[in-house]
N, C-alpha and C. Protein backbone atom coordinates (compact mmCIF):
# COMPACT_ATOMS: atom_id res chain seq x y z
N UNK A 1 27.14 0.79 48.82
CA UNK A 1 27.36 2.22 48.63
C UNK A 1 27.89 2.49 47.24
N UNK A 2 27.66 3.58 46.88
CA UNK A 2 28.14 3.89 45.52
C UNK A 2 29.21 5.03 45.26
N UNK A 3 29.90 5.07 46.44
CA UNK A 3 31.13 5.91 46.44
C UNK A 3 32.05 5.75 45.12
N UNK A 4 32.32 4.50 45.02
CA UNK A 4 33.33 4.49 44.21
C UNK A 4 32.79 4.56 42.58
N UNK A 5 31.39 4.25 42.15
CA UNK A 5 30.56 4.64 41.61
C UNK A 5 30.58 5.78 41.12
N UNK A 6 30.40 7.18 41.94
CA UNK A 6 30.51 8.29 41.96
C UNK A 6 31.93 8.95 41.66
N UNK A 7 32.85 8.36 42.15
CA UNK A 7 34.36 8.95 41.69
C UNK A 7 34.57 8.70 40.43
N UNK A 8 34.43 7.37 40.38
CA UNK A 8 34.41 7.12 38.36
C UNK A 8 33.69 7.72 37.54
N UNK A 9 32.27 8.12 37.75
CA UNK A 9 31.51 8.94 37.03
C UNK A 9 32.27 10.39 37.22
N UNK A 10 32.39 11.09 38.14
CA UNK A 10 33.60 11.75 38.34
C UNK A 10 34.34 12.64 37.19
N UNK A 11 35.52 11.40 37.49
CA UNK A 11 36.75 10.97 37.08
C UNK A 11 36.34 11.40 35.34
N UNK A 12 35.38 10.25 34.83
CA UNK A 12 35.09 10.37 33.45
C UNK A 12 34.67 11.54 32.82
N UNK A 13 33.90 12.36 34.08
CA UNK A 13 33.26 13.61 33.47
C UNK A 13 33.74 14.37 33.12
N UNK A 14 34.71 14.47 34.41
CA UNK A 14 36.01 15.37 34.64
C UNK A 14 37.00 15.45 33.20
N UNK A 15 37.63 13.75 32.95
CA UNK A 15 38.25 13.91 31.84
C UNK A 15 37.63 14.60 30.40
N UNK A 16 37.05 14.36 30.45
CA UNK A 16 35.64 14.27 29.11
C UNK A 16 35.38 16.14 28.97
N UNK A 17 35.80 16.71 29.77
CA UNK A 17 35.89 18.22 29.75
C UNK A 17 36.79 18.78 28.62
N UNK A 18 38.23 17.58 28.82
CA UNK A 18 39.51 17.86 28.07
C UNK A 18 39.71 16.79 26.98
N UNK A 19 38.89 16.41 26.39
CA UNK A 19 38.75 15.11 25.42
C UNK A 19 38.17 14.52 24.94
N UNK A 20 38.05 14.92 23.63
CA UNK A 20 36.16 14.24 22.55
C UNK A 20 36.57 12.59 22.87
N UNK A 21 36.95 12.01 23.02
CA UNK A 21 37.12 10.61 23.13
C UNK A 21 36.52 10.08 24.46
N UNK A 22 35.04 10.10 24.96
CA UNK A 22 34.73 9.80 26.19
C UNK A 22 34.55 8.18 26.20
N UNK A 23 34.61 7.96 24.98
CA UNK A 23 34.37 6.11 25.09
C UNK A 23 35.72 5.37 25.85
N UNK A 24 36.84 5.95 25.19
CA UNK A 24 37.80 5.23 25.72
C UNK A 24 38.15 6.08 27.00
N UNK A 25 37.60 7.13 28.11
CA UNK A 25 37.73 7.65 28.76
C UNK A 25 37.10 6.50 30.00
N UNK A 26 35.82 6.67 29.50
CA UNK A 26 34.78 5.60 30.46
C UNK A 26 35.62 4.09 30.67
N UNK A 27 35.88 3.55 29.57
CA UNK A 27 36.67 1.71 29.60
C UNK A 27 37.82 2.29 30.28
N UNK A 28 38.50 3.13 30.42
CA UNK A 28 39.67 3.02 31.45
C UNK A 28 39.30 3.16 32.38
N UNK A 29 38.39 4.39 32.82
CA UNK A 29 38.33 4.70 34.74
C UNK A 29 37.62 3.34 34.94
N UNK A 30 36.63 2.44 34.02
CA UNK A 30 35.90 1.51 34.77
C UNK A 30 36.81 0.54 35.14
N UNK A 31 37.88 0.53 34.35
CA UNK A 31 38.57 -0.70 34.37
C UNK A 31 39.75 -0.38 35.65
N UNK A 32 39.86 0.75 35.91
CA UNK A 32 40.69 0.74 36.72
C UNK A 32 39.90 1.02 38.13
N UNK A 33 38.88 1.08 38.00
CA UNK A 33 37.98 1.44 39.33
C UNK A 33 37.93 0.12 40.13
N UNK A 34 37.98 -0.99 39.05
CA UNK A 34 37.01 -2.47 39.53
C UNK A 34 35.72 -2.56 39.92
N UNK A 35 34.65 -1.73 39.17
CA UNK A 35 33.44 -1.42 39.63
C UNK A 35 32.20 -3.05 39.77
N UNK A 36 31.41 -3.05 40.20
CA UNK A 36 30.72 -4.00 40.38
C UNK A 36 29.18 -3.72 39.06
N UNK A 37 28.84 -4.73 38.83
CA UNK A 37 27.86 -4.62 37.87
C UNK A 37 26.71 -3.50 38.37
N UNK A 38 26.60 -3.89 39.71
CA UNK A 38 25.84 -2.12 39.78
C UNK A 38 26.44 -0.78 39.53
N UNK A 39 27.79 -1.16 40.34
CA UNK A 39 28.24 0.45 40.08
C UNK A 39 28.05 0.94 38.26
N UNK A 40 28.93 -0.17 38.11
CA UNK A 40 28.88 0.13 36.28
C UNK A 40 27.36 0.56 35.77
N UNK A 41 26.67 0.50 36.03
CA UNK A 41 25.12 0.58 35.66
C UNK A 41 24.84 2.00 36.53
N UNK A 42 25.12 2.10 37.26
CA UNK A 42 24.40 3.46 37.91
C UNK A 42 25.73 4.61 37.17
N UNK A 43 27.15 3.90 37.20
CA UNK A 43 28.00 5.41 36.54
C UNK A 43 27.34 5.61 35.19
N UNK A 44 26.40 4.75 34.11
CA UNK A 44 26.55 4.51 32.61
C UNK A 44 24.70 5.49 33.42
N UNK A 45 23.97 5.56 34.20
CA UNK A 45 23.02 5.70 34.36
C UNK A 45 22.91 7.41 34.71
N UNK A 46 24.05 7.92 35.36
CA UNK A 46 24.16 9.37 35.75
C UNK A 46 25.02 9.75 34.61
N UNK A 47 25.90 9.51 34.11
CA UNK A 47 26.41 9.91 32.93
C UNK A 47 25.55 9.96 32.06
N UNK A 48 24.55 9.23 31.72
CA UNK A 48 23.37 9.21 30.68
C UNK A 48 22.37 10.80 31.25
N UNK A 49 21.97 10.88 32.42
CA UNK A 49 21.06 11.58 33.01
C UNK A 49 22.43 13.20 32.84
N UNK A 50 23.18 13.25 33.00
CA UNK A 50 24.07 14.74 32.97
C UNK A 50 24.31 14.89 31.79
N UNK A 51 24.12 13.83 30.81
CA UNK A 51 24.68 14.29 29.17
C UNK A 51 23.08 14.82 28.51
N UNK A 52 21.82 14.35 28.87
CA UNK A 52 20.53 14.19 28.96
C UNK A 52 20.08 15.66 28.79
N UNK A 53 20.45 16.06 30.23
CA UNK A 53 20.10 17.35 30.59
C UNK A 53 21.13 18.60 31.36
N UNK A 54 22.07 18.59 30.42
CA UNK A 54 23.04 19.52 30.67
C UNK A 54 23.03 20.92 30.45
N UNK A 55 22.01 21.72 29.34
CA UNK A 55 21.74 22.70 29.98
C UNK A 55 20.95 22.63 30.66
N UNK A 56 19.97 22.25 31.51
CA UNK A 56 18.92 22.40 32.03
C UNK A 56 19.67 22.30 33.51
N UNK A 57 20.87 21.84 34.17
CA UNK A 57 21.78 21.46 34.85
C UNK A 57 23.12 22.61 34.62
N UNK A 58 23.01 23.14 33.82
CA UNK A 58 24.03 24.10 33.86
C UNK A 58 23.38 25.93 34.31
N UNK A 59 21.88 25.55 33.37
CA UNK A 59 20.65 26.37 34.04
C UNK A 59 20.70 26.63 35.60
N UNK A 60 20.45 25.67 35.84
CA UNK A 60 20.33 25.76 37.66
C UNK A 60 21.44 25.95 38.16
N UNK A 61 22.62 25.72 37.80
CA UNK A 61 23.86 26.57 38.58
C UNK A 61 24.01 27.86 38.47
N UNK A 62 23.50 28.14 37.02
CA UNK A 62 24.04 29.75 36.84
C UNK A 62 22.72 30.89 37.51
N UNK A 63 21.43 30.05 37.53
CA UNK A 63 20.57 30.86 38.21
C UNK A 63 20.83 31.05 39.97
N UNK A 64 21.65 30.12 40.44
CA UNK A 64 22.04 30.47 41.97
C UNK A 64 23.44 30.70 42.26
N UNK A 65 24.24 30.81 41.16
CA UNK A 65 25.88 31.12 41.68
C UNK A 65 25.70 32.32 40.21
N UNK A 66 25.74 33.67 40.60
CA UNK A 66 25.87 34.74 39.66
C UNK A 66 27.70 35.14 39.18
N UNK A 67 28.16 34.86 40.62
CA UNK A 67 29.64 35.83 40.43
C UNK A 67 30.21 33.99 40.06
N UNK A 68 29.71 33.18 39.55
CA UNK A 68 30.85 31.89 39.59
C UNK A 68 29.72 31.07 38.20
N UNK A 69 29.25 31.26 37.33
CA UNK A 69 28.53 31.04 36.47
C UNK A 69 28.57 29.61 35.98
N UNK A 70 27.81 28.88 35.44
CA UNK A 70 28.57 27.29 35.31
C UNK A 70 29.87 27.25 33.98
N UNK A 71 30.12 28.22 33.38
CA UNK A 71 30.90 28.56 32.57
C UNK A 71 32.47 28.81 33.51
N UNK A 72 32.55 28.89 33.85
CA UNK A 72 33.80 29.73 34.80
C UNK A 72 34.07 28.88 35.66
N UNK A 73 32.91 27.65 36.29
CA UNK A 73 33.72 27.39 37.36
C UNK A 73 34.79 26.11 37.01
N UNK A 74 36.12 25.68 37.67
CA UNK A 74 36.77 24.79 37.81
C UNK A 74 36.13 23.81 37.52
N UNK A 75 36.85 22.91 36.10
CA UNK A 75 36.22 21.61 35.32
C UNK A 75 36.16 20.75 37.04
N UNK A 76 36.39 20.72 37.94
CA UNK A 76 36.14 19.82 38.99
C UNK A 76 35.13 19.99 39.47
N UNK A 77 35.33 21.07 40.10
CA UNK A 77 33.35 21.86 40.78
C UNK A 77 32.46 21.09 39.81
N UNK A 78 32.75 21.76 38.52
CA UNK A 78 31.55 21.52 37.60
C UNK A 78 31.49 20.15 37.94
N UNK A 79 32.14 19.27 37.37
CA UNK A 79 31.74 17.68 36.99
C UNK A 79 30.93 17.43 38.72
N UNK A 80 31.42 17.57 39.73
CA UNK A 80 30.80 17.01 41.05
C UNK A 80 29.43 17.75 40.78
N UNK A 81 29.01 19.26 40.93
CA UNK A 81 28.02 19.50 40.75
C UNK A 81 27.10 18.86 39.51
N UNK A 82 27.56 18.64 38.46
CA UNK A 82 26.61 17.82 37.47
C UNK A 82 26.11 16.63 38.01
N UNK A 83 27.02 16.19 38.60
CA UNK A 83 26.73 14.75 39.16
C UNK A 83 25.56 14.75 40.36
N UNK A 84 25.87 15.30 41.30
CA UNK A 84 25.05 15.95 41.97
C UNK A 84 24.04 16.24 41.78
N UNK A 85 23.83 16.92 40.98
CA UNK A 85 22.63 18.05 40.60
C UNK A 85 21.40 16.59 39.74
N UNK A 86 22.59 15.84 38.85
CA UNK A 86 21.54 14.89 38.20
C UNK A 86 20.89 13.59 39.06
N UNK A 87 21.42 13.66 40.77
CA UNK A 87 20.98 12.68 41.09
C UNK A 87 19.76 12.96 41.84
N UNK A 88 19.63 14.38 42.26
CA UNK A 88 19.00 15.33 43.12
C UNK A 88 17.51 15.29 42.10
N UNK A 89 17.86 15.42 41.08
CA UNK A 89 16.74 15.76 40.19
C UNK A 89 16.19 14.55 39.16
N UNK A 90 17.18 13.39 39.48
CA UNK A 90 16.44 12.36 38.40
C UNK A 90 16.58 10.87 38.76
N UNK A 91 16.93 10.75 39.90
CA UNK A 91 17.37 9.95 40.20
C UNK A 91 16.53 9.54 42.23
N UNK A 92 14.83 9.61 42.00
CA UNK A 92 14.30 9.35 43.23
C UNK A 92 15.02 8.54 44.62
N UNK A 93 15.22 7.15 43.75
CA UNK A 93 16.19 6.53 45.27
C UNK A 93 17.07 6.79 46.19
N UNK A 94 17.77 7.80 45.48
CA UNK A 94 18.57 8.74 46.40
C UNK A 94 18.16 9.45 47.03
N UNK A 95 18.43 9.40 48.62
CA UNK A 95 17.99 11.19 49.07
C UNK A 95 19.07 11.82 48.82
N UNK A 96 18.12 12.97 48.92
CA UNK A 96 18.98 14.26 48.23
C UNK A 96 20.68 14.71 49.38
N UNK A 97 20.27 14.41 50.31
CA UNK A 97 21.33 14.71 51.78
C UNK A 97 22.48 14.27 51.54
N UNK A 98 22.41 12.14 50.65
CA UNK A 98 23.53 11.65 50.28
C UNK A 98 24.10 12.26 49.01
N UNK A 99 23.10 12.72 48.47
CA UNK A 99 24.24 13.09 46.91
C UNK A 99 25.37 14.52 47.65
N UNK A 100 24.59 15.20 48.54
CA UNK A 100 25.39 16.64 49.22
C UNK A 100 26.42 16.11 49.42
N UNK A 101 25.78 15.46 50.50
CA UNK A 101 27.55 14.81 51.39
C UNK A 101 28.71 13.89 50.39
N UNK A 102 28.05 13.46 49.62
CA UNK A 102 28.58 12.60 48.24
C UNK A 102 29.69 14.06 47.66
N UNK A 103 28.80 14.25 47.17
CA UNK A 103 29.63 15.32 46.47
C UNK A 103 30.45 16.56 47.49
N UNK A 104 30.57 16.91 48.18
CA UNK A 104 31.01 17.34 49.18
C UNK A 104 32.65 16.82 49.58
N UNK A 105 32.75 15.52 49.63
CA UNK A 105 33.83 14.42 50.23
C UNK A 105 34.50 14.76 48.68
N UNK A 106 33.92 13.95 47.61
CA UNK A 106 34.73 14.51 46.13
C UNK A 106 35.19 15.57 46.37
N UNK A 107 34.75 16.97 46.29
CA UNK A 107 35.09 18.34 46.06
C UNK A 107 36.23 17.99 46.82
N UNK A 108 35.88 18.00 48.26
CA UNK A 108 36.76 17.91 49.53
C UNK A 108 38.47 17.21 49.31
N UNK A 109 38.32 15.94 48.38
CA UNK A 109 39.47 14.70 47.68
C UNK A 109 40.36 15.50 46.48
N UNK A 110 39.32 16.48 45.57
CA UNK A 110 39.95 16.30 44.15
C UNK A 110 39.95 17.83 43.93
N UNK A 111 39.50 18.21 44.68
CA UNK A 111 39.06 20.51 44.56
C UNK A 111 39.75 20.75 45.91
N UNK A 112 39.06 21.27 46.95
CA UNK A 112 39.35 22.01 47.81
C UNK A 112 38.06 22.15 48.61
N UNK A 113 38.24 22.73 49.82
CA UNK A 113 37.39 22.65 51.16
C UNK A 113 36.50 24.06 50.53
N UNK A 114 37.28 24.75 50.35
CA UNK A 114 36.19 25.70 49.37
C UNK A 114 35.33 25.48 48.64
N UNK A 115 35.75 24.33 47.95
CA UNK A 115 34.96 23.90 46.91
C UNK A 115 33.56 23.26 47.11
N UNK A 116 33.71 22.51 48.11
CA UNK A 116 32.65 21.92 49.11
C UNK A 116 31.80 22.19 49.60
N UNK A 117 32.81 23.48 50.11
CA UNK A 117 31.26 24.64 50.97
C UNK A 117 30.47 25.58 49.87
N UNK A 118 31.09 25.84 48.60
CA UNK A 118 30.25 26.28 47.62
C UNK A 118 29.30 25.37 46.86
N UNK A 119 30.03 23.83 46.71
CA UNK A 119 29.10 23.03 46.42
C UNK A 119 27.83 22.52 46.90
N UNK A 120 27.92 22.39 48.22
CA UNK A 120 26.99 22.08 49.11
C UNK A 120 26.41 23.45 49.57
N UNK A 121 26.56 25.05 48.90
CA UNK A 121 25.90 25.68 49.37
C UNK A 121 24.60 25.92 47.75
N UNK A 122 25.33 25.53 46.52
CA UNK A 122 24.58 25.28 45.39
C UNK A 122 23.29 24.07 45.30
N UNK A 123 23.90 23.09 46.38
CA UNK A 123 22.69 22.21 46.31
C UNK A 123 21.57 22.24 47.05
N UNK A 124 22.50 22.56 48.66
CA UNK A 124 20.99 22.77 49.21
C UNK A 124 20.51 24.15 48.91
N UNK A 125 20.59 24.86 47.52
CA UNK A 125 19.59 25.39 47.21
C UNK A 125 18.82 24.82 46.35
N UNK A 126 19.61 24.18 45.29
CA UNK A 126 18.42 23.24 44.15
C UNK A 126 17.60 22.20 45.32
N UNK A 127 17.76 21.78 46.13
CA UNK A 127 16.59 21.13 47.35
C UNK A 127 15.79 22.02 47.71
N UNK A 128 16.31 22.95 48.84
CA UNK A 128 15.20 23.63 48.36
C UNK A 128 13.69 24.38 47.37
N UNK A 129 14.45 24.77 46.77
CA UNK A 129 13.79 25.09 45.92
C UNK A 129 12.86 24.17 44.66
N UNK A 130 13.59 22.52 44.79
CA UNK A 130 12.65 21.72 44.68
C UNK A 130 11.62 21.33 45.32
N UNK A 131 11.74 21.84 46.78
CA UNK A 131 10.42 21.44 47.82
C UNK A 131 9.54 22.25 47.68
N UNK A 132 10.07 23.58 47.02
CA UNK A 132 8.85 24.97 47.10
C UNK A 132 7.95 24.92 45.63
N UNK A 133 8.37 24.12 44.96
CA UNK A 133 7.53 23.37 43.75
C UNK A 133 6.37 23.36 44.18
């Protein structure tokens, strides 16, 4: 599983909101995560894919959340939804159900139960609306 994977990517994104220094951001959460050569490879792999295409990912939030824009919302929301959003859209091996519930449990740990139900109400619209493609 790539839970802990996902908190470190997280964690880093999260910091990286409040700090041009993301190199030494990344060598700490990894180092304090104890990640496994996969995890390390899939956090260096979604961090690559959300830095990639971040407006195009900030696009799709603000076209389905009007009153909460990707500008405005809580550096936490945001980072889970980026994460989210880049695994939903670039990342095939995943189904889309685990990144929800993935990101969902985060919000749920590090935001709020609110946060969760807005998050998971932002994604299963980008699913959707990827199926109507």
């Amino acid at each position: 599983m790539r839970t802990n994977a996902r908190e470190a990517a997280f964690k880093i994104l999260f910091a990286t909101q409040f700090s041009d220094d993301a190199g030494d951001t990344k060598r700490a959460v990894m180092g304090q995560e104890n990640l496994n050569k996969n995890d390390v490879d899939y956090c260096n792999a979604v961090l690559s894919a959300v830095s990639e295409n971040k407006s195009e990912i900030a696009k799709m939030i603000d076209e389905r959340s009007r009153l909460f824009p990707e500008s405005r919302l809580f550096p936490a929301d945001r980072s889970v939804l980026f994460i989210a959003i880049a695994e939903i859209m670039y990342f095939d091996d995943i189904p889309a159900a685990v990144s929800v519930n993935e990101a969902a449990n985060i919000a749920s740990k590090y935001s709020s139960e609110k946060s969760a139900t807005f998050i998971s109400g932002i994604l299963s619209q980008i699913i959707r609306d990827r199926k109507n493609v």
